[in-house]
Protein backbone atom coordinates (compact mmCIF):
# COMPACT_ATOMS: atom_id res chain seq x y z
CA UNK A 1 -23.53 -22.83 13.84
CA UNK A 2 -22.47 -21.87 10.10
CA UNK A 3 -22.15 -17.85 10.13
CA UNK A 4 -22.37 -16.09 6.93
CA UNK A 5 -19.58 -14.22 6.05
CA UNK A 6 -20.53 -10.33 5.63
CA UNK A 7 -18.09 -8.11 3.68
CA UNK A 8 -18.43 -4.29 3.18
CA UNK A 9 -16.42 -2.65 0.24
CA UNK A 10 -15.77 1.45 0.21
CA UNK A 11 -15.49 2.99 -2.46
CA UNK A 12 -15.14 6.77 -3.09
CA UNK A 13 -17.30 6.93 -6.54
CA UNK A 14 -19.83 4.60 -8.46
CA UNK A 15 -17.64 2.58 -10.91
CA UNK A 16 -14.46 2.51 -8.46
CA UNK A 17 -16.20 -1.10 -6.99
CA UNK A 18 -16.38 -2.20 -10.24
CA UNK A 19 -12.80 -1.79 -11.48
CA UNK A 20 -10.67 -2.63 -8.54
CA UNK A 21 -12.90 -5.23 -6.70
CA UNK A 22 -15.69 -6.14 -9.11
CA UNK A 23 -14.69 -9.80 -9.17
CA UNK A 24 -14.08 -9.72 -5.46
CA UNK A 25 -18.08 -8.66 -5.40
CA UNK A 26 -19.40 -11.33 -7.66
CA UNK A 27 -16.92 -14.18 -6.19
CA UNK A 28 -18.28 -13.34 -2.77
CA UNK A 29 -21.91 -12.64 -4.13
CA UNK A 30 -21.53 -16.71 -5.97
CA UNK A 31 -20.47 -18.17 -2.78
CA UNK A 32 -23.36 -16.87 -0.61
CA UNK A 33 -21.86 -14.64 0.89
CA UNK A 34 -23.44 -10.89 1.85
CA UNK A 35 -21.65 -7.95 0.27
CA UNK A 36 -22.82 -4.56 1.27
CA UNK A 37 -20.99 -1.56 -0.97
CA UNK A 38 -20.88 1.68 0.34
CA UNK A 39 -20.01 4.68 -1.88
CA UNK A 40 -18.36 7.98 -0.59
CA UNK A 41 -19.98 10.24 -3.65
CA UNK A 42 -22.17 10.02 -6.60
CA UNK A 43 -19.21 11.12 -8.91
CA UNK A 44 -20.73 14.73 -9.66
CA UNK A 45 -17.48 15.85 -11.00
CA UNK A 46 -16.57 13.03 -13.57
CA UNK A 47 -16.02 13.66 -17.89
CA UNK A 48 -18.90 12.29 -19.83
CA UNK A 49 -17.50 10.12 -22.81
CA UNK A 50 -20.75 9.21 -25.03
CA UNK A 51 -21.50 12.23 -27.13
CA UNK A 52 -25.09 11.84 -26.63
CA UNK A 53 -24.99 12.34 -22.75
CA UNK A 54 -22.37 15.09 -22.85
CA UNK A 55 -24.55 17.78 -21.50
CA UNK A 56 -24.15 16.17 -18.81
CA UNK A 57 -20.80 17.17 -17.87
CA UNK A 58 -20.70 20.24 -15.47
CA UNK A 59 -23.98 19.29 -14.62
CA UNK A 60 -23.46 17.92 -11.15
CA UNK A 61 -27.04 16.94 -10.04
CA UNK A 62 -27.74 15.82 -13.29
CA UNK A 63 -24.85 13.89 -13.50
CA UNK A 64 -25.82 12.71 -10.18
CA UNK A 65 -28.54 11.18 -10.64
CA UNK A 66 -27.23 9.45 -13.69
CA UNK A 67 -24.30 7.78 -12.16
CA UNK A 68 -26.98 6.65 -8.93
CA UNK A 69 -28.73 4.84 -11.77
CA UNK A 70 -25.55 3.46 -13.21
CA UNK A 71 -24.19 2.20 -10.01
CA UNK A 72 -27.97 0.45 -9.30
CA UNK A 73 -27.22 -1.48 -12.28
CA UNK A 74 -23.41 -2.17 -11.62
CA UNK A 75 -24.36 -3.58 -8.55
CA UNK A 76 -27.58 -5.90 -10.16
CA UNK A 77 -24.88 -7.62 -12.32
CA UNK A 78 -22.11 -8.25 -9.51
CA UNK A 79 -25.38 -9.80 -7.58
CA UNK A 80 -24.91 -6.98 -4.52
CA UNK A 81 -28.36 -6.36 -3.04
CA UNK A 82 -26.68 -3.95 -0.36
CA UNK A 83 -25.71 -0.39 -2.13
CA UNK A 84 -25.88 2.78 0.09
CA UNK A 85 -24.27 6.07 -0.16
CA UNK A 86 -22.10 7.95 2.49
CA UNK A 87 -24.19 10.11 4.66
CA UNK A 88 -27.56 8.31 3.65
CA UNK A 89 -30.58 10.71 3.61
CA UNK A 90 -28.70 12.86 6.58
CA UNK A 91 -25.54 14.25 4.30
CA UNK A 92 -24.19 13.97 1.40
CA UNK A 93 -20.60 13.98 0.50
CA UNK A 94 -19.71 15.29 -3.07
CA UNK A 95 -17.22 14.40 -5.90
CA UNK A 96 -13.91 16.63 -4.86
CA UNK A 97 -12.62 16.66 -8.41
CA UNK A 98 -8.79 15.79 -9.55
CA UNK A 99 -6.14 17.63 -11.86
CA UNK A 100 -3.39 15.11 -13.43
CA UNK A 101 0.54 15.64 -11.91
CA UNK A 102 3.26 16.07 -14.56
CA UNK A 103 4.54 12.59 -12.98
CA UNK A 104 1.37 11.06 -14.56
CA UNK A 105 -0.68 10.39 -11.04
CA UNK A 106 -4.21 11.97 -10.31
CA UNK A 107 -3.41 15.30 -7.68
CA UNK A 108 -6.25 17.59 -5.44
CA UNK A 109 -7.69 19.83 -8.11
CA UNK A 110 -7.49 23.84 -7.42
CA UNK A 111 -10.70 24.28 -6.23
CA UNK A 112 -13.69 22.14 -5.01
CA UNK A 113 -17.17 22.22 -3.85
CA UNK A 114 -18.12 23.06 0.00
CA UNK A 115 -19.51 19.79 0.01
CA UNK A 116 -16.92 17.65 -1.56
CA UNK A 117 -15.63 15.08 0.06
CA UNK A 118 -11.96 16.29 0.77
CA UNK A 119 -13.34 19.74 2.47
CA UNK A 120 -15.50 17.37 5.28
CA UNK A 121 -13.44 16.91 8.19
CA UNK A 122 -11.90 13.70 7.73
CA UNK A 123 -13.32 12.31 11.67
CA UNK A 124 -17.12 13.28 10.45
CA UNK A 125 -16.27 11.42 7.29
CA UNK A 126 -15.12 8.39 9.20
CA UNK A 127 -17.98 8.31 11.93
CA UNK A 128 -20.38 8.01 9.07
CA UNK A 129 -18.48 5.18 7.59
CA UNK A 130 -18.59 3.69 11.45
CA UNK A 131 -21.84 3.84 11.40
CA UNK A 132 -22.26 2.15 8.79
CA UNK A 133 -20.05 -0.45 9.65
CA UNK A 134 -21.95 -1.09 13.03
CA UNK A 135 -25.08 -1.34 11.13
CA UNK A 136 -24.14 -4.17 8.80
CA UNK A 137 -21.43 -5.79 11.17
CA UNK A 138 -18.96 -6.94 8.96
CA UNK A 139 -16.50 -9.76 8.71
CA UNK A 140 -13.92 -8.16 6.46
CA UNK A 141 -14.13 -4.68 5.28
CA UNK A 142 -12.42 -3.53 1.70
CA UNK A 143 -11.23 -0.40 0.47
CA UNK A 144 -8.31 1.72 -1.26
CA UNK A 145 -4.24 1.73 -0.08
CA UNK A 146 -2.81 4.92 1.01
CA UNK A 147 -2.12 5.42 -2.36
CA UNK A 148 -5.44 5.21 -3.68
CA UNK A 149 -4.58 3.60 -6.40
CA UNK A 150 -3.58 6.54 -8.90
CA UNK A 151 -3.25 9.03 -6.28
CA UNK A 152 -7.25 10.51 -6.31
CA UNK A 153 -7.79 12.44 -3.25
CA UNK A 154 -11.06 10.73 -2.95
CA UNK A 155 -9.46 7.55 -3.03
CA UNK A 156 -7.12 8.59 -0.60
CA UNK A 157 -9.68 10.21 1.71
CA UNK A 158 -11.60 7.40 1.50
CA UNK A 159 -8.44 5.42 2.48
CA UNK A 160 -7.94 7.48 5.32
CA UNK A 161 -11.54 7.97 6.91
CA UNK A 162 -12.49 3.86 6.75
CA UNK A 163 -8.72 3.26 8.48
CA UNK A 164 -10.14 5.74 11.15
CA UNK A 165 -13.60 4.33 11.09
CA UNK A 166 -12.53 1.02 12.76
CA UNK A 167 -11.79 2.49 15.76
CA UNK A 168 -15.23 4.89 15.76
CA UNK A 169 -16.77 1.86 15.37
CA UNK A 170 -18.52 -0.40 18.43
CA UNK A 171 -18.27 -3.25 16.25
CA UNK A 172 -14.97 -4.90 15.49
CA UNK A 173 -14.35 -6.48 11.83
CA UNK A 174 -12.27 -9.18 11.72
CA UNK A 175 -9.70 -7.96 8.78
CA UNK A 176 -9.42 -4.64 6.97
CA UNK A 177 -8.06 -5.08 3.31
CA UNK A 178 -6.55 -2.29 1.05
CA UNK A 179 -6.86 -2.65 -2.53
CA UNK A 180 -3.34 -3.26 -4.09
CA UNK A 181 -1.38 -4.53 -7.36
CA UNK A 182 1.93 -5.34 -7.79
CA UNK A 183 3.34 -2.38 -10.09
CA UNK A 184 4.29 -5.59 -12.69
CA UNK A 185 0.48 -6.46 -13.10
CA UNK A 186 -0.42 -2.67 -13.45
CA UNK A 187 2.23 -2.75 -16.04
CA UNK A 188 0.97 -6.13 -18.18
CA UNK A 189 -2.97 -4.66 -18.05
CA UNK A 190 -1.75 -1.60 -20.00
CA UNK A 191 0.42 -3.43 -22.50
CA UNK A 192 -1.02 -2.59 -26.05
CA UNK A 193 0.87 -6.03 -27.21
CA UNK A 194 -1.55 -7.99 -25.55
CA UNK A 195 -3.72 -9.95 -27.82
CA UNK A 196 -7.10 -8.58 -29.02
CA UNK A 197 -5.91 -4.45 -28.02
CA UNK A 198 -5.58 -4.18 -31.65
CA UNK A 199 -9.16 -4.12 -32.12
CA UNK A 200 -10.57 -2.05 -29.64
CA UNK A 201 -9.70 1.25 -30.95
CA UNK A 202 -8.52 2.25 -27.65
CA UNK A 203 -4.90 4.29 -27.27
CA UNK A 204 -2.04 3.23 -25.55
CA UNK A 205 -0.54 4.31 -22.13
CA UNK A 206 1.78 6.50 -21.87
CA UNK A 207 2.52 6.34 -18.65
CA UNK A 208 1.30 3.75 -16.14
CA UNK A 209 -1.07 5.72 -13.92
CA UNK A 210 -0.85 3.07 -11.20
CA UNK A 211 1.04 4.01 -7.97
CA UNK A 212 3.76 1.71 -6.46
CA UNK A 213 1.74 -0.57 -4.14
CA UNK A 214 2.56 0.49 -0.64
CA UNK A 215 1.63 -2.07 1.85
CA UNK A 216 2.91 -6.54 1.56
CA UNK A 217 0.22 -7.98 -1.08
CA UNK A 218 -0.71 -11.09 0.28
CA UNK A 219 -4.09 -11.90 -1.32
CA UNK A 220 -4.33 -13.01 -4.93
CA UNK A 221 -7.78 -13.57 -5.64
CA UNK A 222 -8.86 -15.28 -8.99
CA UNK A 223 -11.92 -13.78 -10.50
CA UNK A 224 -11.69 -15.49 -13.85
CA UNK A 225 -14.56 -16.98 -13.29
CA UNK A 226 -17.17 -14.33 -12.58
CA UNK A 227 -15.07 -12.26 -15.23
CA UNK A 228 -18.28 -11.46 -17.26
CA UNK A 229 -20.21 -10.53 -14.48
CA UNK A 230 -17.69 -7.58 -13.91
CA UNK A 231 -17.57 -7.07 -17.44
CA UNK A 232 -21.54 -6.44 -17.39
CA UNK A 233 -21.22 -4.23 -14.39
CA UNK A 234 -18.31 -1.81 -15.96
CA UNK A 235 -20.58 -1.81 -19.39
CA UNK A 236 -23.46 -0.36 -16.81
CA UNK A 237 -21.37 2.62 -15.90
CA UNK A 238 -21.73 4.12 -19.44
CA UNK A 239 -20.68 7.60 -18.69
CA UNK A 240 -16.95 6.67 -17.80
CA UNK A 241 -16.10 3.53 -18.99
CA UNK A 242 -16.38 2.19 -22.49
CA UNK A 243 -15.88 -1.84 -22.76
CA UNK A 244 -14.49 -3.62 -25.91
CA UNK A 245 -13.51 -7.33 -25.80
CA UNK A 246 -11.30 -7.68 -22.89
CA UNK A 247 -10.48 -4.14 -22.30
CA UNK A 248 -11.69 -1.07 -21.05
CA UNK A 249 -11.10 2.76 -20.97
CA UNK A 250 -11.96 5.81 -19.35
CA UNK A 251 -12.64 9.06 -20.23
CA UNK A 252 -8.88 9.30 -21.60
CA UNK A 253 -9.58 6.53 -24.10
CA UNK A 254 -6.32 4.25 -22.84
CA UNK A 255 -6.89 1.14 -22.49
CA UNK A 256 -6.60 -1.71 -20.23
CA UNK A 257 -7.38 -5.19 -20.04
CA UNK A 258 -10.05 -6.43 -17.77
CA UNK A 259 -8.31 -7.51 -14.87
CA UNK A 260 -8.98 -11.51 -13.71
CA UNK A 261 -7.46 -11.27 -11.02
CA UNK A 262 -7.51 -8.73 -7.84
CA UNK A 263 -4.91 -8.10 -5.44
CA UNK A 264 -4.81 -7.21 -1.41
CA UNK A 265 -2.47 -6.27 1.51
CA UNK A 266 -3.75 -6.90 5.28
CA UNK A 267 -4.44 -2.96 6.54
CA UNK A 268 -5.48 -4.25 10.20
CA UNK A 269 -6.94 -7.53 11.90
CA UNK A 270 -6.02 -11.06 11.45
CA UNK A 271 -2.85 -11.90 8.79
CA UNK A 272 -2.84 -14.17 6.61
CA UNK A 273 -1.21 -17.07 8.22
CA UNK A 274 2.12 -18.66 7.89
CA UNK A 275 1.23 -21.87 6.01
CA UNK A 276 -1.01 -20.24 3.39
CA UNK A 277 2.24 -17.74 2.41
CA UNK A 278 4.32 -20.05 2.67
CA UNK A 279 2.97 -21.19 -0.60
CA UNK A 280 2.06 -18.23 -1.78
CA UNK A 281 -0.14 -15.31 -2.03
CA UNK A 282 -3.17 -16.30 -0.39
CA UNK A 283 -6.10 -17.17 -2.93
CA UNK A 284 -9.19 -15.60 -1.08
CA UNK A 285 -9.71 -12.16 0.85
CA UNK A 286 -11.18 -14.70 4.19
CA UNK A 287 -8.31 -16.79 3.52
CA UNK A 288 -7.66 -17.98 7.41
CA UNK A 289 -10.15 -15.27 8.55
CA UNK A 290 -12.39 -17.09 11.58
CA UNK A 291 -15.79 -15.65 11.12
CA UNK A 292 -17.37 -17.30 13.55
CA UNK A 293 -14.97 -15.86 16.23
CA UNK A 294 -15.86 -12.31 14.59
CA UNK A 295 -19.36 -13.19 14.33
CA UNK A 296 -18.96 -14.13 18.45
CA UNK A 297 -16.85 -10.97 18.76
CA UNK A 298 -14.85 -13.29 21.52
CA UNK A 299 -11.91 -11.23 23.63
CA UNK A 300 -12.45 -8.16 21.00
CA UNK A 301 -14.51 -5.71 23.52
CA UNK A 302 -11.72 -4.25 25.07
CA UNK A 303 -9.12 -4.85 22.67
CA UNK A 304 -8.31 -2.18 19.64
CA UNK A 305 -8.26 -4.10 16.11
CA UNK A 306 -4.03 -4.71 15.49
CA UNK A 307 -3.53 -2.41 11.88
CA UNK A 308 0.10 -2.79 10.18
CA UNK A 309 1.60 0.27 9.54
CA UNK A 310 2.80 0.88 6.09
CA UNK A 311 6.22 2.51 6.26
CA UNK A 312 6.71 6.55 5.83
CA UNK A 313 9.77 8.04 3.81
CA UNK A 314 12.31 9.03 6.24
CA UNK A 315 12.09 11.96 7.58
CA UNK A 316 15.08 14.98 8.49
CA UNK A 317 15.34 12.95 12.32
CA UNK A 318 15.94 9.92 10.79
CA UNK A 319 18.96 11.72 8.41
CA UNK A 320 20.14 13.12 11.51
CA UNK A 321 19.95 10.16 13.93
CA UNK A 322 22.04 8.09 10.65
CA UNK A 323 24.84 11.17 10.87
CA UNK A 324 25.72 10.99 14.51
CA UNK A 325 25.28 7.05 14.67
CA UNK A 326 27.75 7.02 11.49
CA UNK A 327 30.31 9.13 13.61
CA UNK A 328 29.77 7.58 16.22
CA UNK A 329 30.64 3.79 14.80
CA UNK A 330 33.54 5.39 12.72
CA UNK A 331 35.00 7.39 15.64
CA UNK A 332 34.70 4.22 17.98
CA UNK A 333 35.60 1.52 15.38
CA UNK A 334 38.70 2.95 14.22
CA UNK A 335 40.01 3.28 17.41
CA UNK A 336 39.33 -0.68 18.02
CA UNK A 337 40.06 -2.41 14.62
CA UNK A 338 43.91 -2.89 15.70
CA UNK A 339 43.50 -4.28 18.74
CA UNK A 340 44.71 -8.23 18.67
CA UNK A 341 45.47 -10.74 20.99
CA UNK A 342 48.42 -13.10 20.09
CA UNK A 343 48.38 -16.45 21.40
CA UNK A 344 51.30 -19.13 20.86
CA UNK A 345 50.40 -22.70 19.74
CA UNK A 346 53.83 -24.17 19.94
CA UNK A 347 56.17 -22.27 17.95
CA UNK A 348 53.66 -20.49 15.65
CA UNK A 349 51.87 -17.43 16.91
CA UNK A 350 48.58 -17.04 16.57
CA UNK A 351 46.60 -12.98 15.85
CA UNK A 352 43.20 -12.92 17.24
CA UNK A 353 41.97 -9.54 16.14
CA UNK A 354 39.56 -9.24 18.19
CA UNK A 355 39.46 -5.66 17.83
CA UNK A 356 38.41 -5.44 14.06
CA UNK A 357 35.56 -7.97 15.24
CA UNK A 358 33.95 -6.28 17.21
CA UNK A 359 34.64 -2.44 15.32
CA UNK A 360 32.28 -4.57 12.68
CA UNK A 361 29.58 -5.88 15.12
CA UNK A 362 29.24 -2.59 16.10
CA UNK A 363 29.16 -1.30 12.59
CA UNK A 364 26.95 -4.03 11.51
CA UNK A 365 24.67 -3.20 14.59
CA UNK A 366 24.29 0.18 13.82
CA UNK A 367 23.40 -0.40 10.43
CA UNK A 368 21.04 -2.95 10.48
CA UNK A 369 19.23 -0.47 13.59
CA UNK A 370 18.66 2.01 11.13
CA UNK A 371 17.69 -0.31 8.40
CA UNK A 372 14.99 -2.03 10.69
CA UNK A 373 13.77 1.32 12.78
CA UNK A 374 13.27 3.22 9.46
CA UNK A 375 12.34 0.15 6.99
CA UNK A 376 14.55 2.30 4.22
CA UNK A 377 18.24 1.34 2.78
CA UNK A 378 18.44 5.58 2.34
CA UNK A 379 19.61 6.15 6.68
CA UNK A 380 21.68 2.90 6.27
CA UNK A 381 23.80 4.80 3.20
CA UNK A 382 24.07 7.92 4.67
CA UNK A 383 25.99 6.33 7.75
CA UNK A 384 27.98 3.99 5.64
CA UNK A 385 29.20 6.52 3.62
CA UNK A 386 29.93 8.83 6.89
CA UNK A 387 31.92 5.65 8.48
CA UNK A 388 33.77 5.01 5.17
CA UNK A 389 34.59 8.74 4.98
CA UNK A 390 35.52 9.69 8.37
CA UNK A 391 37.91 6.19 8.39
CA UNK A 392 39.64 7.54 5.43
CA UNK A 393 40.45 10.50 7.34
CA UNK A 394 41.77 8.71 9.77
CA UNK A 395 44.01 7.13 7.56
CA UNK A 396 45.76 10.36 6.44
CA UNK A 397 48.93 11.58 8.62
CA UNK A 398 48.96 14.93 7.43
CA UNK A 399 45.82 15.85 8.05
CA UNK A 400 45.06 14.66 11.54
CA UNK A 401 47.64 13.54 14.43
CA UNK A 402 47.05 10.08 15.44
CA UNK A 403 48.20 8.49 12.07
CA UNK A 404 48.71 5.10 13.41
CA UNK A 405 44.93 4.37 14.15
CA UNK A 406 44.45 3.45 10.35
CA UNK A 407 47.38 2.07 8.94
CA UNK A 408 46.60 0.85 5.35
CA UNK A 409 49.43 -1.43 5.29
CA UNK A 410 47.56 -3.52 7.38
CA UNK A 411 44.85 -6.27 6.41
CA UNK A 412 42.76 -5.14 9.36
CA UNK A 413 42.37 -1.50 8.30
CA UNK A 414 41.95 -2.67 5.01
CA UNK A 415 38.88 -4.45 5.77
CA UNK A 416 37.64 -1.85 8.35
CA UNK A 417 37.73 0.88 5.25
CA UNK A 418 35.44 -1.54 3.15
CA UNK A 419 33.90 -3.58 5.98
CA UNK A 420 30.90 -1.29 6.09
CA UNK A 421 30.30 -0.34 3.14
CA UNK A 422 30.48 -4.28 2.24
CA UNK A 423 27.68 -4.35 5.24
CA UNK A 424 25.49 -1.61 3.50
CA UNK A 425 25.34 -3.70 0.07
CA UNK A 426 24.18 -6.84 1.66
CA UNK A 427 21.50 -5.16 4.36
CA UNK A 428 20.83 -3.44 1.16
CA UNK A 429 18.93 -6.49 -0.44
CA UNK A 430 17.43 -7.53 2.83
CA UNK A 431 13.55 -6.98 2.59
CA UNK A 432 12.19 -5.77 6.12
CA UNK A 433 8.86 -6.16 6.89
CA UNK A 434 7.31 -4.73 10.05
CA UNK A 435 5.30 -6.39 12.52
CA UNK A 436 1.85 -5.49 13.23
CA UNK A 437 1.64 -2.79 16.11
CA UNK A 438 -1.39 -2.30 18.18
CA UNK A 439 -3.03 1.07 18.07
């Protein structure tokens, strides 16, 4: 039996499908696939750009019911005849607004409606997205990175309540996708060198608004060829995009090229496999997805969906745990680096020293435990430089007793002192990745 694939997108406001995943829409939408877009909020908060709708702006319902006509139209050229918003006829979940950071990324704005989205608690936000999702039983399900892109609240909410849904949900999707490009592409589509910026009128960045990417991109999906199709569906969004040539701009007036080509990291279900990134980035968001097993939901009723985890900044524990390990390792090391064992072959002696060995096994241990727990070089330093410290203390006779357990005449303190912090510089480089944990 050939099963359909079925993908839901969520998106916090109308024109958000369009410019992070419009190609990823019309792609699907050309290959028969059904694409179901589901939209948080009707963008009541957003700036106006053409002069002639400008009373518009402050106008929520009114701007409302503008931006639900905008979206209808979005979604005719992307080919998507599946458009709801959040909360269908029971709720509705309002635009929560946005102020600009000094560091150039979108932050919470000082005040917001009762009913934006960011003041609804974020599990009644995420069992209306469930239901959703157990309505339209989806294959794959698509939607913003912790980051949420530029750092909208919306986008993070948004983010945060469809992560949640999956487990509210009685169905279970076979892969949830964030939204995510490599900072090097986010800096390229802002580049006013690129041919044809000239002539769209349209200013120049700044700043790149575009967040790090947070999670493994793994999904490099071409939409080159469906490019006018998203091209159409940004011009329908009239009120906060303006299109020329290539490019596009909000209501800032920077602008940006068109992007052909739309990037993903795995959030939960199945990875991308082996032999596909071995190659690669994957070239498709179903890329070694098996719908029919989702479709069959085989050995998924009692089993959770597996999500990766993107890593946190380290927190004070993990600053703490890298101080007492580091005194630990120094304390114990030094006291072990001289130890040798001499063994005669003939006439010529032979020095094992067997101490320093293992003094930097157990430094190189420790190290590369803190490097893989907390998925952060910043722990790693901290005892390095604690070990490298501490051993130089060691090393001075009139400042502790004991001056004999470093003795910088020899080889073996010698490379004791640097050993680790030789250690730290090579982890250093070493990218870790973290394997998917069940919830």
């Amino acid at each position: 039996m050939t099963v359909t694939p079925r993908v839901l997108l969520v998106h916090a406001h109308p024109d958000d499908e369009t410019i992070t995943t419009g190609g990823t829409i019309a792609e699907l939408v050309s290959e028969g696939a059904e694409v179901m877009v589901l939209t948080a909020t009707r963008g009541e908060g957003g700036e106006v750009i053409p002069a002639e709708l400008k009373q518009l702006e402050g106008d929520r319902a009114g701007l409302a019911r503008v931006r639900e006509q905008e979206i209808a139209e979005a979604m005719l050229a992307l080919g998507v005849r599946m458009h709801t918003f959040l909360g269908g006829t029971t709720r509705t979940f309002e635009d929560s607004g946005m102020e600009w950071g000094p560091d150039g990324h979108a932050r919470p704005a000082a005040s917001m409606t009762d009913n934006a989205l960011c003041a609804a608690d974020i599990t009644t936000v995420a069992r209306h997205i469930a239901a959703v999702i157990d309505a339209f039983e989806p294959h794959a399900i698509i939607t913003y990175a912790a980051n949420g892109g530029y750092g909208h609240p919306d986008h993070v909410r948004v983010h945060e309540a469809t992560t949640a849904a999956i487990d509210f949900a009685e169905w279970r999707t076979g892969r949830l996708l964030y939204v995510d490009t490599p900072a090097e592409v986010a800096r390229r589509s802002f580049d006013p060198h690129q041919a044809g910026f000239a002539d769209t009128g349209f200013a120049p960045a700044d700043t790149i608004p575009a967040k790090p990417p947070v999670g493994q991109i793994v999904i490099d999906q071409d939409v080159s060829a469906v490019l006018p199709a998203k091209r159409a569906a940004l011009e329908a969004h009239r009120t906060q995009v303006s299109v020329a040539g290539g490019f596009f701009a909000l209501s800032n007036g920077v602008g940006q090229k068109i992007g052909d080509r739309e990037y993903f990291s795995i959030g939960a279900g199945a990875p991308i496999p082996t032999e596909i990134l071995n190659a690669g980035f994957a070239p498709h968001v179903l890329a070694g997805l098996d719908v029919a097993a989702v479709e069959a939901q085989e050995n998924t009723a009692a089993q959770p969906l597996r999500r990766s985890r993107a890593p946190r900044k380290p927190g004070i524990f993990a600053y703490l745990h890298s101080a007492v390990l580091g005194l630990l390792i120094a304390f114990l090391g030094t006291m072990q680096h001289l130890n040798v064992t001499v063994v005669d072959l003939g006439e010529t002696p032979i020095i094992l020293p067997w101490g320093l060995v293992l003094a930097l096994a157990l430094a190189a241990a420790g190290l590369w435990h803190l490097k893989t727990m907390y998925r952060s070089s910043a722990p790693m330093l901290v005892a390095a430089v604690i070990i490298a410290v501490l051993s130089f203390v060691f090393g001075q006779p009139k400042w502790l007793p004991g001056a004999d357990m470093i003795v910088t005449g020899l080889l073996r303190s010698v490379v004791w002192l640097l050993g680790p912090m030789v250690l730290t510089a090579v982890f250093s480089f070493i990218n870790v990745r973290g394997h998917d944990r069940t919830r």
